[in-house]
N, C-alpha and C. Protein backbone atom coordinates (compact mmCIF):
# COMPACT_ATOMS: atom_id res chain seq x y z
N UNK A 1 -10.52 -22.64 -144.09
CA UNK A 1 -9.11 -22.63 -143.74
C UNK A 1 -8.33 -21.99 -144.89
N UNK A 2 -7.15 -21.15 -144.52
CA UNK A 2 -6.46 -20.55 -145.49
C UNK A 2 -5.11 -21.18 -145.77
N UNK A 3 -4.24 -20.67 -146.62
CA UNK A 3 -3.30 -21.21 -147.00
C UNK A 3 -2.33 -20.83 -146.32
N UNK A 4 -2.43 -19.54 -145.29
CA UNK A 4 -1.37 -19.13 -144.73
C UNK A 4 -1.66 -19.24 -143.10
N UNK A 5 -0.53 -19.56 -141.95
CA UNK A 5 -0.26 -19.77 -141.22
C UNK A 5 0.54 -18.72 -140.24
N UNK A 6 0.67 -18.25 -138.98
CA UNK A 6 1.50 -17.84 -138.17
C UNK A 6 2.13 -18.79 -137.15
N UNK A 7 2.95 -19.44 -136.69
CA UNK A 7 3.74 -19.78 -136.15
C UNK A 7 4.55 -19.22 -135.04
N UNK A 8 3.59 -19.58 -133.84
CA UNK A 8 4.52 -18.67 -132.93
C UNK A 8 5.73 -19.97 -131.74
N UNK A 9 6.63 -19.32 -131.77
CA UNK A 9 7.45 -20.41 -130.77
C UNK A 9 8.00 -19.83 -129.72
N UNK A 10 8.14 -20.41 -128.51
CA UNK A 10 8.87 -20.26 -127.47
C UNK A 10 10.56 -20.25 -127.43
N UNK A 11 10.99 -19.55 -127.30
CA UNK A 11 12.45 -19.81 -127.68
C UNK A 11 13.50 -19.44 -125.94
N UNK A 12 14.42 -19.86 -125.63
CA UNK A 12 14.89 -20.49 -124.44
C UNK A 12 15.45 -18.75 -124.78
N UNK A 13 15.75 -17.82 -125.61
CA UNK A 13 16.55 -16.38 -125.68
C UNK A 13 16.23 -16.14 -126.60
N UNK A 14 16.73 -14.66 -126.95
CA UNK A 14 16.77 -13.55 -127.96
C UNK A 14 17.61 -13.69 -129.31
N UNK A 15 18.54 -15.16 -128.86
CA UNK A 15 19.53 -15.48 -129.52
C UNK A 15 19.13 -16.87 -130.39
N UNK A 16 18.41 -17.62 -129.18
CA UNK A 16 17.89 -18.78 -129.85
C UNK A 16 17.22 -18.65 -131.38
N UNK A 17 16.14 -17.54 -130.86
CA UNK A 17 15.01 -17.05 -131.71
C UNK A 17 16.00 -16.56 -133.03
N UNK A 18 16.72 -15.61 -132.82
CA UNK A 18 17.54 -15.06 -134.14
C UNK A 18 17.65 -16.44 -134.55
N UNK A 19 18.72 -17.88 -134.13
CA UNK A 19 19.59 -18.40 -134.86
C UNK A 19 18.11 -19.86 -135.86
N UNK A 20 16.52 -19.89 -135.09
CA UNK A 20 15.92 -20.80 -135.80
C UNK A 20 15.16 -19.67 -136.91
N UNK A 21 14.86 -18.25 -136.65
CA UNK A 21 14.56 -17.74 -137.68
C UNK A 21 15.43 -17.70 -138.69
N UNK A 22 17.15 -17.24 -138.61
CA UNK A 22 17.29 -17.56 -139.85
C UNK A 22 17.47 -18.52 -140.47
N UNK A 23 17.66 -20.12 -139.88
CA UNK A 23 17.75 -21.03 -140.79
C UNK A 23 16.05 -21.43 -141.28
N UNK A 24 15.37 -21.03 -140.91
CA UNK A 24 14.06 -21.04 -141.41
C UNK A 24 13.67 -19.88 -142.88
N UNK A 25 14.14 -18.90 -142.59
CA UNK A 25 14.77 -18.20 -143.81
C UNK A 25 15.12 -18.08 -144.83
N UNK A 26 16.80 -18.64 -144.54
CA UNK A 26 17.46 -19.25 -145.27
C UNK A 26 17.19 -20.80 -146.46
N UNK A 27 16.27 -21.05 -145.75
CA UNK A 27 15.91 -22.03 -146.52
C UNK A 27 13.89 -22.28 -147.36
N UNK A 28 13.99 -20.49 -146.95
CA UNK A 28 12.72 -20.47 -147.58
C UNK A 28 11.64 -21.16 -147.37
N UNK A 29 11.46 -21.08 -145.77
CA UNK A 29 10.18 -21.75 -145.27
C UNK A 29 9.44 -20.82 -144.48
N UNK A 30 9.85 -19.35 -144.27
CA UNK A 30 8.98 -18.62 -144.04
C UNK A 30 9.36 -17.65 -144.86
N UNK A 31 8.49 -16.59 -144.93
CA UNK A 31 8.94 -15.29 -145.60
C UNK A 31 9.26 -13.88 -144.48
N UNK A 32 8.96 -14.14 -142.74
CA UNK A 32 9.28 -13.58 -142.01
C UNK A 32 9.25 -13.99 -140.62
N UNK A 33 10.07 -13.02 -139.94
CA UNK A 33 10.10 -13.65 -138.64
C UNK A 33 10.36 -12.34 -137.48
N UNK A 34 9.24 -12.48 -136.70
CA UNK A 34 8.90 -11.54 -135.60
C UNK A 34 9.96 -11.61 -134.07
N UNK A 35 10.10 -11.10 -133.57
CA UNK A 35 10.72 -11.46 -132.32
C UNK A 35 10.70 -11.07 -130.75
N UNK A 36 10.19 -11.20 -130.39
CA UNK A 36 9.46 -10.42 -129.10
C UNK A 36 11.10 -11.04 -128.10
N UNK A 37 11.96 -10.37 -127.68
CA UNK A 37 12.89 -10.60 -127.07
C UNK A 37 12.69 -11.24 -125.76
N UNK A 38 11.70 -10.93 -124.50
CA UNK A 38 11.71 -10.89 -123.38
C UNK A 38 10.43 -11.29 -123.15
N UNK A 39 9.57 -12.15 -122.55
CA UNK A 39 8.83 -12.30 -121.62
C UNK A 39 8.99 -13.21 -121.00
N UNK A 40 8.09 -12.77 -120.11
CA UNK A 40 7.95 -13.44 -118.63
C UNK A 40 6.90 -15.06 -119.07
N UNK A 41 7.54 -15.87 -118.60
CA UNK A 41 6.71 -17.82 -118.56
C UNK A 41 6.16 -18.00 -117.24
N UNK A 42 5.37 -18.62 -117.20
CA UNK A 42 5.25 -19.43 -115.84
C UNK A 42 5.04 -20.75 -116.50
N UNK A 43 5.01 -21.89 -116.10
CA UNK A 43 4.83 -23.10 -116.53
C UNK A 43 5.07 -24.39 -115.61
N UNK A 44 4.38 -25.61 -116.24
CA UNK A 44 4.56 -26.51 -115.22
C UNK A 44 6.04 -27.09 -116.15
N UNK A 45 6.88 -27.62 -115.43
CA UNK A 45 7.88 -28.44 -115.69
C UNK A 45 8.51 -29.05 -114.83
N UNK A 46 8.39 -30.61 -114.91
CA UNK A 46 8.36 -31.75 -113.31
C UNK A 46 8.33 -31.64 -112.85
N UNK A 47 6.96 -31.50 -112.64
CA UNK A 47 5.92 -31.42 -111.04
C UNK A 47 6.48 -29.95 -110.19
N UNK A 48 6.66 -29.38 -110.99
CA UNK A 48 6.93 -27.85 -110.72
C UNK A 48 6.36 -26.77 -111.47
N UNK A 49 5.70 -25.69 -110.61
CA UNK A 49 5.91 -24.63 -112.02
C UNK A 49 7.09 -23.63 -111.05
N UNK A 50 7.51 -23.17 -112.68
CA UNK A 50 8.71 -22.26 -113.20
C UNK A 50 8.11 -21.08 -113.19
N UNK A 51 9.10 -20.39 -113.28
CA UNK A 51 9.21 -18.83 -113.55
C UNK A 51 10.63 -18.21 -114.14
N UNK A 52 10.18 -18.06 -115.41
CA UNK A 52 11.63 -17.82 -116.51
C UNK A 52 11.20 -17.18 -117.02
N UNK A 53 12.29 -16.08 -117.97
CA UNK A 53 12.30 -15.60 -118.83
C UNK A 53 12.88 -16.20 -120.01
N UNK A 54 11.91 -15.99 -121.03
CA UNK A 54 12.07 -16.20 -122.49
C UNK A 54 12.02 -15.16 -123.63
N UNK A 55 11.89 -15.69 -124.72
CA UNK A 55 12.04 -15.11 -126.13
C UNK A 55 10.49 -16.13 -127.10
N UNK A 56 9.76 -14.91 -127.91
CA UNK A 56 8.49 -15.76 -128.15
C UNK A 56 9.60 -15.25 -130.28
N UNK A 57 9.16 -16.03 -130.93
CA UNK A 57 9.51 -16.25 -132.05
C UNK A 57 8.17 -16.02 -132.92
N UNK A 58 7.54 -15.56 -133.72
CA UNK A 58 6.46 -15.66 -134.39
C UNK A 58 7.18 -15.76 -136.28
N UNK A 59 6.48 -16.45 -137.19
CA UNK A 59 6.92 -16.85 -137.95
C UNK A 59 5.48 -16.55 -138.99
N UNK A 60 5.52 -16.25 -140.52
CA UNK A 60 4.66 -15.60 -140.77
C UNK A 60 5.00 -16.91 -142.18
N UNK A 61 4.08 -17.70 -142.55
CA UNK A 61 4.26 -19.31 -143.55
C UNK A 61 3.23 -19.50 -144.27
N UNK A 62 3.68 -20.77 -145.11
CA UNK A 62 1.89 -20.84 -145.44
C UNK A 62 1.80 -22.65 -145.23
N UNK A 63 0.76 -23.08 -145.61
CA UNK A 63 0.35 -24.04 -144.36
C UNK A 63 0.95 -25.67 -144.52
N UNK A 64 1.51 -25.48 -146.43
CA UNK A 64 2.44 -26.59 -146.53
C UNK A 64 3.57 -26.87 -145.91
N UNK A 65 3.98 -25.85 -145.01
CA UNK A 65 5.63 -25.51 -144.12
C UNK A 65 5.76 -26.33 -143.30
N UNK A 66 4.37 -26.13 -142.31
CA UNK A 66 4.22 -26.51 -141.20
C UNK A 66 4.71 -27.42 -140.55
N UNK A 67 4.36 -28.63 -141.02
CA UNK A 67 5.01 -29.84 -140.65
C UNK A 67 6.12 -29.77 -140.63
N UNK A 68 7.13 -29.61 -141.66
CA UNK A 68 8.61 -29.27 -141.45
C UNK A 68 8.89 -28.36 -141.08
N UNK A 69 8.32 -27.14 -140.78
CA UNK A 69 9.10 -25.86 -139.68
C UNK A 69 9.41 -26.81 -138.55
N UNK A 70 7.86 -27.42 -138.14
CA UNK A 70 7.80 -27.78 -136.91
C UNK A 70 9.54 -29.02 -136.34
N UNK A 71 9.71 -29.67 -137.66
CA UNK A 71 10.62 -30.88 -137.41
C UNK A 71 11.94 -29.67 -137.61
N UNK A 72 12.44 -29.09 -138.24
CA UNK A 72 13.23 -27.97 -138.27
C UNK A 72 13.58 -27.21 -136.92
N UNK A 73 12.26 -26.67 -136.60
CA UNK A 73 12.85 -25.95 -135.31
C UNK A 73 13.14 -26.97 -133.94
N UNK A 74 12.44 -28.40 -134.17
CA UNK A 74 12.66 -29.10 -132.75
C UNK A 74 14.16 -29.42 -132.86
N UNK A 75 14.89 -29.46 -134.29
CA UNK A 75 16.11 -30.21 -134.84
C UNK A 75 16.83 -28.95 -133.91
N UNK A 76 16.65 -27.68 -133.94
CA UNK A 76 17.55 -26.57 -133.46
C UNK A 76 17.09 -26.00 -132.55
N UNK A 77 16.03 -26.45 -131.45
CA UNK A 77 15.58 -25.76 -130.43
C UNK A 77 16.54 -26.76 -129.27
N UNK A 78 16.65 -25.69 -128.01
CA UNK A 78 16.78 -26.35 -127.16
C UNK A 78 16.74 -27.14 -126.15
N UNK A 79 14.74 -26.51 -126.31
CA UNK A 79 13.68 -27.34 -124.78
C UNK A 79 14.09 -29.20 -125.64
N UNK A 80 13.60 -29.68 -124.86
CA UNK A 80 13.27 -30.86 -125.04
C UNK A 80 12.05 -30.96 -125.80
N UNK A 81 11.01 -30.43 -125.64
CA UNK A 81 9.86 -30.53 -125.89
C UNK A 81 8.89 -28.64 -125.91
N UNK A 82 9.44 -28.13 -127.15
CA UNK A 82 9.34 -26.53 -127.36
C UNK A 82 7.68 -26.50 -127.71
N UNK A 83 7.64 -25.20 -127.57
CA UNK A 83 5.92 -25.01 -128.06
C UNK A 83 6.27 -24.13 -129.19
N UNK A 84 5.63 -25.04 -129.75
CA UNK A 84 5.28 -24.64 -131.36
C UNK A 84 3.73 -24.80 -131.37
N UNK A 85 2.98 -23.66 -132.39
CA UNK A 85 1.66 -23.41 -132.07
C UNK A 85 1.15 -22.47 -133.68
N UNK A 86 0.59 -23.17 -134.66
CA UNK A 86 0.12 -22.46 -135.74
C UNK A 86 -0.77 -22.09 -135.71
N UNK A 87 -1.14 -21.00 -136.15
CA UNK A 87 -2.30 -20.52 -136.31
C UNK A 87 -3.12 -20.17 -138.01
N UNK A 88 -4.21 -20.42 -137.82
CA UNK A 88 -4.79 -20.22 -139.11
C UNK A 88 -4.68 -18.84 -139.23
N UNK A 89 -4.61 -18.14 -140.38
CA UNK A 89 -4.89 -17.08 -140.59
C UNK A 89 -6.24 -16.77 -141.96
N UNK A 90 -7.06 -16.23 -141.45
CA UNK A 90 -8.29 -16.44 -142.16
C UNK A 90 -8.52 -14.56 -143.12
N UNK A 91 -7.74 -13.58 -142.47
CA UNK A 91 -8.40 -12.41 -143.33
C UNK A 91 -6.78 -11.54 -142.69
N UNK A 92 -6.73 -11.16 -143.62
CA UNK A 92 -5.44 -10.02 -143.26
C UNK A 92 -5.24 -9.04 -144.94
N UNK A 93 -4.29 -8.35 -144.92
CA UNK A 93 -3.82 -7.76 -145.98
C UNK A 93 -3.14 -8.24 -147.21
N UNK A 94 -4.21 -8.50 -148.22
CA UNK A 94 -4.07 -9.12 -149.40
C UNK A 94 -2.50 -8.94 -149.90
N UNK A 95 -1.74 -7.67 -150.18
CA UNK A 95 -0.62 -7.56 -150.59
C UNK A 95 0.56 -8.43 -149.80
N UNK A 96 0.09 -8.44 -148.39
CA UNK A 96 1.10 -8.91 -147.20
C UNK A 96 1.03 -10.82 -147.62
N UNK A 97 -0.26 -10.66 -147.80
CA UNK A 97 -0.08 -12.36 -148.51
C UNK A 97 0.82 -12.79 -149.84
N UNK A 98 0.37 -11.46 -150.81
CA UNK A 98 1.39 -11.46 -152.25
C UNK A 98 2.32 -11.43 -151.89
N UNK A 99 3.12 -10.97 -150.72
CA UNK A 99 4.57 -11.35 -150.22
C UNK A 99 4.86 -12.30 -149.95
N UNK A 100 4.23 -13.06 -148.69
CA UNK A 100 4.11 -14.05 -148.58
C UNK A 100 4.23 -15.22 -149.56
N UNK A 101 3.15 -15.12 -150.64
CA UNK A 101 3.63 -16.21 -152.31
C UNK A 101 5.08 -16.21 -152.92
N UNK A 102 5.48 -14.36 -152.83
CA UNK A 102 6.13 -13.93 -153.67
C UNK A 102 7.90 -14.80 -153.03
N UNK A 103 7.59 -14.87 -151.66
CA UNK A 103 9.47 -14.81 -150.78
C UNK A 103 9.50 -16.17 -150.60
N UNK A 104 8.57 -17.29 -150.58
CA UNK A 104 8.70 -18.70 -150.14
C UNK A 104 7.68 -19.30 -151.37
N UNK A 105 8.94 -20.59 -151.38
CA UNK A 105 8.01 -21.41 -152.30
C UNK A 105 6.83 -22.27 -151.66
């Protein structure tokens, strides 16, 4: 397991996503934040599935964050119950990690 993490979230818009990336930012718990504006969901939600459009958030951390991104973004998300989803990151571009050290404590 590595020290660094991706973080991807579901976000209710394009707007949502802007306003938890930057207080995630801002407070130096990630060093970046991706934003895929538009896709298409299907999902179950009470005893229904849906069909919505959303906003996916990806968040680029390292693995002490986690826990508090996670309490962070539920504090400013709007689902009731958002998907938040980390991922290990095991091999990528050494310098992109020295950023990573370099932008978050």
């Amino acid at each position: 397991m590595s020290d660094y993490r991706v973080v991807q979230v579901v976000c209710r818009d394009e707007q949502e996503a802007k306003n938890i990336a930057r207080i995630l930012l801002k407070k130096k718990q990630v060093a970046c934040a991706n934003i895929i504006p538009r896709i298409q969901s299907l999902y179950w939600w009470k005893d229904r599935i849906v069909n919505d459009y959303e906003s996916i958030l990806f968040l680029k951390t390292k693995a002490k964050h986690v826990a508090s991104l996670i309490e962070e973004i539920k504090s400013n998300h709007s689902y009731v119950t958002p998907s938040v989803l980390a991922t290990d990151v095991d091999e990528g571009n050494k310098d992109y990690f020295d950023l990573i050290d370099d932008e978050i404590v």
